[in-house]
Protein backbone atom coordinates (compact mmCIF):
# COMPACT_ATOMS: atom_id res chain seq x y z
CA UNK A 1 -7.65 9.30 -8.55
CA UNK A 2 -4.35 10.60 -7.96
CA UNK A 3 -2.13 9.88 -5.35
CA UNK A 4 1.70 11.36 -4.81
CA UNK A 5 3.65 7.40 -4.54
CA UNK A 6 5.88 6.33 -7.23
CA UNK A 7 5.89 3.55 -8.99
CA UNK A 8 9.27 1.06 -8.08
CA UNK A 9 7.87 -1.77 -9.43
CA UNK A 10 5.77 -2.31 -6.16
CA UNK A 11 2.36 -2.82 -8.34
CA UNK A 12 1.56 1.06 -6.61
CA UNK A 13 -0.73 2.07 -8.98
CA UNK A 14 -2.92 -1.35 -9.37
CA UNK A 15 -3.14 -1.71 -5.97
CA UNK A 16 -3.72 1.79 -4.96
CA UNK A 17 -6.51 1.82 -7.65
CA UNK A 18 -7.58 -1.48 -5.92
CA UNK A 19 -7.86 -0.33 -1.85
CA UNK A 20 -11.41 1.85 -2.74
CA UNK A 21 -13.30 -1.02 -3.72
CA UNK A 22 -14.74 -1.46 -0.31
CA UNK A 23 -16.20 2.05 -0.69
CA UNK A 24 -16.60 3.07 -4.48
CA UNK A 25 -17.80 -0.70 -4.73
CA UNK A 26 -15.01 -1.13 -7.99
CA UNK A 27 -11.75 -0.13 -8.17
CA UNK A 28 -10.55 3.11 -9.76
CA UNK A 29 -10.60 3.41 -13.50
CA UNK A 30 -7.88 5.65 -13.85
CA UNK A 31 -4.95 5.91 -11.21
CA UNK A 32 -1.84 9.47 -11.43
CA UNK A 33 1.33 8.66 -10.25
CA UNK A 34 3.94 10.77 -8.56
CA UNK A 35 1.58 13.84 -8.39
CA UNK A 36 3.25 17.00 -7.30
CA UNK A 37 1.97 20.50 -7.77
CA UNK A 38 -1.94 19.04 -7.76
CA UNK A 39 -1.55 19.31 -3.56
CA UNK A 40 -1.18 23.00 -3.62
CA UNK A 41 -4.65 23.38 -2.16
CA UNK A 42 -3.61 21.78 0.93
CA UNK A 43 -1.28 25.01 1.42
CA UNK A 44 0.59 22.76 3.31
CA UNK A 45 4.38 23.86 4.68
CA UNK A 46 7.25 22.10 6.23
CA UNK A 47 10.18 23.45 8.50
CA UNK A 48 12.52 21.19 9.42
CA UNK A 49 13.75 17.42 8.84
CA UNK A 50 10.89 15.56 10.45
CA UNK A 51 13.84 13.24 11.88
CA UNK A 52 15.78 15.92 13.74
CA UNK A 53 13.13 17.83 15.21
CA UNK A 54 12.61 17.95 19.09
CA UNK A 55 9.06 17.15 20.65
CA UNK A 56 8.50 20.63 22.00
CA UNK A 57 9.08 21.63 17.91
CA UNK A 58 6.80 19.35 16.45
CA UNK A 59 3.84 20.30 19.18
CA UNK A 60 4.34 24.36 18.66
CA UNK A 61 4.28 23.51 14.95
CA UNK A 62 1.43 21.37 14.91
CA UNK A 63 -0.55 24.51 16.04
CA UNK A 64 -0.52 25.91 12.52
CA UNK A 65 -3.50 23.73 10.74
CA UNK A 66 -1.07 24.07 7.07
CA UNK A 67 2.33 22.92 8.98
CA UNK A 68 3.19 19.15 8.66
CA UNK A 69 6.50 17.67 9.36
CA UNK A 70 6.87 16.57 6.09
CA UNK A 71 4.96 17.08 3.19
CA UNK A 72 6.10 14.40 0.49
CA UNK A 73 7.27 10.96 2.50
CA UNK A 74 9.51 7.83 1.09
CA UNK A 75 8.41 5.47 -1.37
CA UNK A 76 9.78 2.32 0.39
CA UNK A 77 9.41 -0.68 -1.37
CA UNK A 78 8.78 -2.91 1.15
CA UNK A 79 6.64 -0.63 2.92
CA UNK A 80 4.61 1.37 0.50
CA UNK A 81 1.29 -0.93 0.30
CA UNK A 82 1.15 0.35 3.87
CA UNK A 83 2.21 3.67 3.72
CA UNK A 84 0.70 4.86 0.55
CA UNK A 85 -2.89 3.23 1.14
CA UNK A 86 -4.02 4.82 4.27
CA UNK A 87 -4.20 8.20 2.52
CA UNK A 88 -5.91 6.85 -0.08
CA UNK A 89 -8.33 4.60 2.20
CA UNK A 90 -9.18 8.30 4.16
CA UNK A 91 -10.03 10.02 1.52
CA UNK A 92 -12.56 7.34 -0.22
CA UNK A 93 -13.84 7.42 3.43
CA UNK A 94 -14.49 10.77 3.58
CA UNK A 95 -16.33 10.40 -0.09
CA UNK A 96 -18.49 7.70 0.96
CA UNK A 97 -19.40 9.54 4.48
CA UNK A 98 -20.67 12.18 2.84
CA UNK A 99 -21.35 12.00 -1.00
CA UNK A 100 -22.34 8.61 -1.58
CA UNK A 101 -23.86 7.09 1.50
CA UNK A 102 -26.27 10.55 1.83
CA UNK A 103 -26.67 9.94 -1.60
CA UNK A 104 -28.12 6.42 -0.78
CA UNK A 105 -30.22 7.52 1.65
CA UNK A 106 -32.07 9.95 -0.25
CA UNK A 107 -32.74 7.71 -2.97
CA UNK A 108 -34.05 4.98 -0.62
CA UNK A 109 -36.14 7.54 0.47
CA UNK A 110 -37.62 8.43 -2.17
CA UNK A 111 -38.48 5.15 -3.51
CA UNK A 112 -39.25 3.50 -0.36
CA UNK A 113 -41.48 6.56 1.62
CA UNK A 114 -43.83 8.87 -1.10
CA UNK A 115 -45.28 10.67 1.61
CA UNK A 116 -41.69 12.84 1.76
CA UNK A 117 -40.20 11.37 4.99
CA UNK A 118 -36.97 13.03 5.79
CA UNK A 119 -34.24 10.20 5.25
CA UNK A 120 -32.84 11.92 8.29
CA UNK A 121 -35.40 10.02 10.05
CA UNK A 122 -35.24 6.84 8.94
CA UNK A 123 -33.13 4.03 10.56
CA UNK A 124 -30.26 3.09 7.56
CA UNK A 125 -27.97 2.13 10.02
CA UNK A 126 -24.63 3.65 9.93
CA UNK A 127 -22.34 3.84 6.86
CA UNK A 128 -19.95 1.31 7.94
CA UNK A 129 -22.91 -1.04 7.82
CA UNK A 130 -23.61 -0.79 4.16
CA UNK A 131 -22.15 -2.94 1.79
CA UNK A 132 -21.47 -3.34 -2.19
CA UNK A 133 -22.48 -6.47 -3.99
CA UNK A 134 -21.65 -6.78 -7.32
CA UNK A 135 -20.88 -2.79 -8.01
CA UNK A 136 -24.15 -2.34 -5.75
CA UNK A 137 -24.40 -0.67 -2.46
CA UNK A 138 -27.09 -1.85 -0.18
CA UNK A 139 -28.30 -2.25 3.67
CA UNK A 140 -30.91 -3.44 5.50
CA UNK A 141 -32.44 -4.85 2.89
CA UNK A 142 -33.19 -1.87 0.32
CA UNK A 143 -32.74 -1.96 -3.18
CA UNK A 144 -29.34 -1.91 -4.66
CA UNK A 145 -28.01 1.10 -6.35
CA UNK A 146 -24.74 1.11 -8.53
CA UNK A 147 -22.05 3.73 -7.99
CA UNK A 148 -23.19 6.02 -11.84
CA UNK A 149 -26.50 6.56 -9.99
CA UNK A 150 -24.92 7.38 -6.77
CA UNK A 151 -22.20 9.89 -8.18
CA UNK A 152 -25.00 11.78 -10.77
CA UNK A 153 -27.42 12.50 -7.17
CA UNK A 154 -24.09 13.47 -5.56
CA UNK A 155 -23.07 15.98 -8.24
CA UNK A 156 -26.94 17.42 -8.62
CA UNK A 157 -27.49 17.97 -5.31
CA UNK A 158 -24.51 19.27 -4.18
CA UNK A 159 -23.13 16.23 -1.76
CA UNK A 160 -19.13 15.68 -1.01
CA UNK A 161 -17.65 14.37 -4.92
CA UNK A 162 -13.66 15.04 -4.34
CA UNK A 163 -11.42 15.03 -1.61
CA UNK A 164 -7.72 15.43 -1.13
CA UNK A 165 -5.26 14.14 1.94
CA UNK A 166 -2.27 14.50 3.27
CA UNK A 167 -1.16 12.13 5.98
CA UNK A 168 1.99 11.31 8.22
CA UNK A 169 3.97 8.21 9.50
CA UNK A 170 6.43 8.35 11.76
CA UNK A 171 5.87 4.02 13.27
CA UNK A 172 2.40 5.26 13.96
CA UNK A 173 0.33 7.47 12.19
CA UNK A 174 -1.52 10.98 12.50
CA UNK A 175 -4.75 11.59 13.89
CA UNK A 176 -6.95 14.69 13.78
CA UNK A 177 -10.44 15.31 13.82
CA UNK A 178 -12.41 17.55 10.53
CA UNK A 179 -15.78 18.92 10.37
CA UNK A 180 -17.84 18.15 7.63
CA UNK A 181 -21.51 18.95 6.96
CA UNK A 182 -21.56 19.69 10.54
CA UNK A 183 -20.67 16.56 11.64
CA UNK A 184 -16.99 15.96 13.16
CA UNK A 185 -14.75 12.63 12.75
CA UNK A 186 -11.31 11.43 13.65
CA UNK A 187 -9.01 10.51 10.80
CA UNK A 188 -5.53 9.40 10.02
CA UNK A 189 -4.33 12.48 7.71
CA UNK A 190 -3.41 16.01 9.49
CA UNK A 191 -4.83 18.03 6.19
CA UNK A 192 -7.96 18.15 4.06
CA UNK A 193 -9.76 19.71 1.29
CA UNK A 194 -13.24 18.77 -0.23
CA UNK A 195 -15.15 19.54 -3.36
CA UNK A 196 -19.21 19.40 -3.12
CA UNK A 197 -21.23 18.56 -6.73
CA UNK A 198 -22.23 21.18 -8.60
CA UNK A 199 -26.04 21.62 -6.96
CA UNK A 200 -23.93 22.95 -3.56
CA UNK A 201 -25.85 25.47 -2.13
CA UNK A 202 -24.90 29.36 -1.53
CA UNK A 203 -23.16 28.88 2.03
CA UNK A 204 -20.70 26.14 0.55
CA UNK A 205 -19.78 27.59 -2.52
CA UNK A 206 -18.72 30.52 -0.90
CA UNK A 207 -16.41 28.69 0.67
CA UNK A 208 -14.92 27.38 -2.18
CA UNK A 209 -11.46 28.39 -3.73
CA UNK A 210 -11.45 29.27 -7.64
CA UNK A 211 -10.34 26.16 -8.38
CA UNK A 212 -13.75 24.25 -6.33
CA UNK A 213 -11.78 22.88 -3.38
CA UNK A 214 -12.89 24.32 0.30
CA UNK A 215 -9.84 23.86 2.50
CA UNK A 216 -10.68 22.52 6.12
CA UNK A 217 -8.94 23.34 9.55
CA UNK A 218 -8.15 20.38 11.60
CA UNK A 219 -8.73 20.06 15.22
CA UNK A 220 -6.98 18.25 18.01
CA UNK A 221 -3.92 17.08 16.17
CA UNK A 222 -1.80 14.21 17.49
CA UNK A 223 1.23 13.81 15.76
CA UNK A 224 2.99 10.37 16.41
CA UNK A 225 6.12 11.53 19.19
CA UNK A 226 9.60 12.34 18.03
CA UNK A 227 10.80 9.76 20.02
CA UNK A 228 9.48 6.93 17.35
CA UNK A 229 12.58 8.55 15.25
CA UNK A 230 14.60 5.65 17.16
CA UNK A 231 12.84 2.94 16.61
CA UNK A 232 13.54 0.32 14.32
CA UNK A 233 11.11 -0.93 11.10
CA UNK A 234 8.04 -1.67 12.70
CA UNK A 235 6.26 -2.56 9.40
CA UNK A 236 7.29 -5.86 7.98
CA UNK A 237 6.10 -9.35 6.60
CA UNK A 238 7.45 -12.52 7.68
CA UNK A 239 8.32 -14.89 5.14
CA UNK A 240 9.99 -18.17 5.53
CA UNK A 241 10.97 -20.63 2.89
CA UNK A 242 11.96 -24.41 2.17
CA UNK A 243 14.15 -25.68 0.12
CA UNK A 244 14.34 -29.06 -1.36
CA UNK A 245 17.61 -29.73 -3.55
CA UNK A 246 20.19 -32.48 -5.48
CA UNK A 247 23.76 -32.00 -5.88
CA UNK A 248 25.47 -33.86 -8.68
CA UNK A 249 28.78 -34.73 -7.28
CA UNK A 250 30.96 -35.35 -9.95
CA UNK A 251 29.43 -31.92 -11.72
CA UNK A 252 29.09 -29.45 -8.12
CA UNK A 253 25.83 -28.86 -10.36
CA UNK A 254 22.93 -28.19 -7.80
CA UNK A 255 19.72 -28.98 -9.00
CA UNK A 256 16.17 -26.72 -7.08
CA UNK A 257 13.94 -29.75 -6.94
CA UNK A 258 10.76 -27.86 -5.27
CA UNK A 259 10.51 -25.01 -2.58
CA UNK A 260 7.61 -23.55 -0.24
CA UNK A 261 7.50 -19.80 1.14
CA UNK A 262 5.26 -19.11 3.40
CA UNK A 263 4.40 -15.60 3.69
CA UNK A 264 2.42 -13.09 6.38
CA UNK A 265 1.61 -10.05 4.15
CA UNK A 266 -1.15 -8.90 6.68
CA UNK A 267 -4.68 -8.09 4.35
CA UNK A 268 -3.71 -8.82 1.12
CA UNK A 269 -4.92 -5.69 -1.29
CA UNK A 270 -4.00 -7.60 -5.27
CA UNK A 271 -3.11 -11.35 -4.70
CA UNK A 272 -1.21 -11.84 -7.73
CA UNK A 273 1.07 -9.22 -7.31
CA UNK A 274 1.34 -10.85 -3.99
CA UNK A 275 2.15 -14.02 -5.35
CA UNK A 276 4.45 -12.62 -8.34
CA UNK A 277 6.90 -11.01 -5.72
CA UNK A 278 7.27 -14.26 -4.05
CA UNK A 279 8.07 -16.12 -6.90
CA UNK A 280 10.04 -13.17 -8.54
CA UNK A 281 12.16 -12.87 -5.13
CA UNK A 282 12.86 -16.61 -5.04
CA UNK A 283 13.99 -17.16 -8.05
CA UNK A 284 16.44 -13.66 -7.35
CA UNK A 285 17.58 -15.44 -4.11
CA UNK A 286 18.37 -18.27 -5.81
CA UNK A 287 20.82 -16.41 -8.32
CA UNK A 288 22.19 -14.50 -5.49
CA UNK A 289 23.19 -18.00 -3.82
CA UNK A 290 24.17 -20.09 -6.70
CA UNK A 291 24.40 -18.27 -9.72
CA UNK A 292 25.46 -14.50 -10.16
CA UNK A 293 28.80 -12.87 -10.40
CA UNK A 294 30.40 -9.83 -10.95
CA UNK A 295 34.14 -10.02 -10.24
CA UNK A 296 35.40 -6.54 -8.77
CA UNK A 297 38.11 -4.18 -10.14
CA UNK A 298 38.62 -3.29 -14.01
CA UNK A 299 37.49 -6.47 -15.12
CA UNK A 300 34.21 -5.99 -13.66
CA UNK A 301 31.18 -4.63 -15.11
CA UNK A 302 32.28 -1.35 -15.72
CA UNK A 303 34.75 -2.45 -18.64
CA UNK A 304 31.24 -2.44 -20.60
CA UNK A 305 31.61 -6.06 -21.61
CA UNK A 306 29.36 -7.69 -19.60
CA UNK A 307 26.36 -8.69 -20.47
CA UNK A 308 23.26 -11.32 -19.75
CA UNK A 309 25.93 -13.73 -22.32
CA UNK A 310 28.43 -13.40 -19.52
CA UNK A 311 26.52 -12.92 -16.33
CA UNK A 312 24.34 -15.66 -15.17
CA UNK A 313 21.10 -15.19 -14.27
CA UNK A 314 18.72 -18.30 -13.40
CA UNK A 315 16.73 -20.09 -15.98
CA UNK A 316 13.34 -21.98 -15.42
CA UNK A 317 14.66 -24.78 -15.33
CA UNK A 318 17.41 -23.96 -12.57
CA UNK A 319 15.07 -22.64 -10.20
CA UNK A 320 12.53 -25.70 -9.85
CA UNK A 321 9.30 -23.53 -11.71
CA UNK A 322 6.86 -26.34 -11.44
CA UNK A 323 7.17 -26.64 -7.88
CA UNK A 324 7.15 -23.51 -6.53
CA UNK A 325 4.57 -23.50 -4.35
CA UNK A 326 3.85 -20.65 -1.54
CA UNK A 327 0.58 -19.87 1.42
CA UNK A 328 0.23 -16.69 1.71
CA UNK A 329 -1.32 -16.27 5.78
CA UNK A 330 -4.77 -15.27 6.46
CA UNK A 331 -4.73 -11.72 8.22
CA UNK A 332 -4.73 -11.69 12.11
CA UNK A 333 -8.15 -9.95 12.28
CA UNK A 334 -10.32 -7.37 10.22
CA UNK A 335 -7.92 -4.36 11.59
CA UNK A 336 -4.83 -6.23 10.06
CA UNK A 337 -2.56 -3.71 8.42
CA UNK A 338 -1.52 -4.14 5.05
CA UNK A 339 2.18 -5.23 5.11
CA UNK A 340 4.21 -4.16 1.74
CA UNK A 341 6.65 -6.97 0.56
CA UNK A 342 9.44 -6.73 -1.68
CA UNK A 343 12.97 -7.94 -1.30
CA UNK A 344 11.65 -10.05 2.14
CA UNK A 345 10.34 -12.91 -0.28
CA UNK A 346 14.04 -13.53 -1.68
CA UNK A 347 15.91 -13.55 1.81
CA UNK A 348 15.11 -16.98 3.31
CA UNK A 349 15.52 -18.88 0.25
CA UNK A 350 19.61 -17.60 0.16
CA UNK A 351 20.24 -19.62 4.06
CA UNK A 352 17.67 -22.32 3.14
CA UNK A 353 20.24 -23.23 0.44
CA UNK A 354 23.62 -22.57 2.00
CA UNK A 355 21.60 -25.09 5.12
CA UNK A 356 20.62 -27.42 2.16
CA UNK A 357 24.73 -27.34 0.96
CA UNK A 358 25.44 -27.66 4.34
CA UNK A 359 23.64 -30.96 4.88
CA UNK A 360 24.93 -32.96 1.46
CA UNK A 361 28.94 -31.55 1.64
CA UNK A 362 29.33 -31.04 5.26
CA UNK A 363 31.33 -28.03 4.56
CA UNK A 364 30.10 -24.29 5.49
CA UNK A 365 30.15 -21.77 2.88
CA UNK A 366 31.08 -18.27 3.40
CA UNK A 367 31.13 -16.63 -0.01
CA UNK A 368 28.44 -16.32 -2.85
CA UNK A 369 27.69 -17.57 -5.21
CA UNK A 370 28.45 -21.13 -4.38
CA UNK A 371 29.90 -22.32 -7.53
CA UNK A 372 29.98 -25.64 -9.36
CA UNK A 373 33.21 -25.67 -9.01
CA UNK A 374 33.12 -25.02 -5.37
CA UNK A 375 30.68 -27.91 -4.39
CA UNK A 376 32.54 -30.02 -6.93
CA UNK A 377 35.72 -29.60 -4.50
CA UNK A 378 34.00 -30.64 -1.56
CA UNK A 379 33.70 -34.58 -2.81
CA UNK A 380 37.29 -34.63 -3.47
């Protein structure tokens, strides 16, 4: 799979890979970062800045099935699980709808009814309904088959095998509806090309580019309003930490004895990146508060002296590693969105400290980082 984020050391492409398990039943073996020219068969054009266009603009412009207001959008770091995944989530959708799930049903078919009953008659349920378990999709009870099967009756017999998105985010998202095999759906994305296996018959190949991708029109395109341009960051995870700490008077030395962070990152898509920005952003909170310093002017860093000999940064044993504990909150519901985190985890634990100061030296402090030296004056 390929999808057009960057990687900012926001775990993009393991978690990107990891958001079509629910309908390719594994996650993707291979995942293309920062693709670029590979969305030319959209055809898709921009105008103007999707931030300064009027209403009126955007709905005479939406018209045009190939005009979107913009075609490559921000890779926000504390944003992008949520961003970046409901592209990818559509397009795995649109895979399943129609290459693997009519793949299922044939084969169940086939198995299950020898006197050549049309699977179009037989109760499977719908799509959503199916479910994989242990790299096997199954429903109502018919016999499991894993996603190699699956693809190869796909490819032979000429069912849905690629398809390629573009969607848009302006504090809500896109909607439009696409045709497919006759049938028509809603979706988050405002453009969309397919590719059917290679037993397609006559009428879809010739609608096929050179290339194998058929380009299709939306319909009924609902762009989120222009208005939304005001409003703040709608997408964001709470976090909250604790902070449990010594002070050794006679030193100023401060001493991280344990913390707790609790964290709402919505539906969690790869739990130990999850849990490796929460400890990563403590432990950069806690140099921000007690340890790191750059002093400004020409002896600063640009004199090309300093170095990691000079500048602080926290060890293990200055940032309390074996209690660091966290809960990461259960998702509000099924529909939770995914909520990107990134430097949220290491805000709270920078007041949770100055609080924690606060509380043992009765003094306020209104500079960072709180030195040794500083504390040290406090008991004087």
């Amino acid at each position: 799979m390929g999808v057009a984020a960057v990687e900012i050391g926001t775990g993009s492409q393991t978690s990107q890979g990891a958001v079509i398990a629910p309908f390719f039943g594994r996650a993707a073996d291979t995942v293309n970062l920062a693709g670029v020219n590979v969305w030319d068969p959209l055809k898709l054009v921009e105008t103007q800045s999707s931030f300064l266009m009027s209403e009126n603009y955007q709905t005479k412009m939406a018209q045009d099935p190939r005009w979107t207001p913009t075609i490559e959008m921000a890779s926000s770091a504390s944003n992008s699980a949520y961003f970046q995944s409901k592209a990818t989530e559509n397009a795995a959708q649109i895979i399943f709808n129609y290459g693997l799930w009519p793949a299922a049903k044939a084969i169940w078919a086939k198995l299950y009814y020898s006197d050549g009953t049309k699977y179009a008659d037989i109760d499977f349920g719908a799509p959503e309904d199916a479910t994989w378990v242990e790299g096997k999709l199954t429903t109502k009870g018919f016999i499991p088959l894993d996603l190699p099967t699956l693809a190869e009756y796909a490819h032979q017999h000429g069912f849905v095998t690629s398809a390629m998105v573009h969607s848009f985010n302006r504090w809500a998202w896109v909607e439009a509806d696409f045709t497919i095999d006759g049938e028509t759906k809603r979706y988050q994305i405002d453009a969309l090309a397919i590719k059917y296996g290679k037993g397609a018959n006559a009428n879809k190949k010739a609608l096929m580019t050179n290339d194998g991708w058929q380009l299709l029109d939306r319909q009924n395109v609902r762009y989120p309003s222009t208005d939304l341009n005001n409003a703040m960051v709608v997408y964001y995870a709470p976090c909250a930490t604790v902070v449990d700490l010594a002070v050794e008077p006679g030193s100023g030395t401060v001493e991280i004895i344990r913390t707790h962070t609790w964290l709402d990152a919505g539906k969690v898509i790869v739990k130990e990146l999850v849990e490796g920005q929460i400890e990563g952003g403590l432990v950069m909170g806690i140099g921000y508060a007690l340890h790191e310093y750059l002093p400004g002017g020409t002896e600063g860093p640009g004199n090309g002296t300093w170095n990691l000999n000079r500048y602080h940064v926290p060890l293990a044993n200055q940032v309390g590693v074996w209690n660091m504990e966290h809960t990461i909150l259960p998702p509000t519901g099924n529909h939770d969105q995914r909520k990107g985190i990134a430097e949220v985890v290491m805000i709270p634990i920078v007041p949770a400290i100055m609080e924690a100061l606060y509380q043992i030296t009765n003094k306020r402090f209104y500079h960072l980082p709180v030195t040794p030296q500083d504390i040290k004056e406090t008991f004087l």
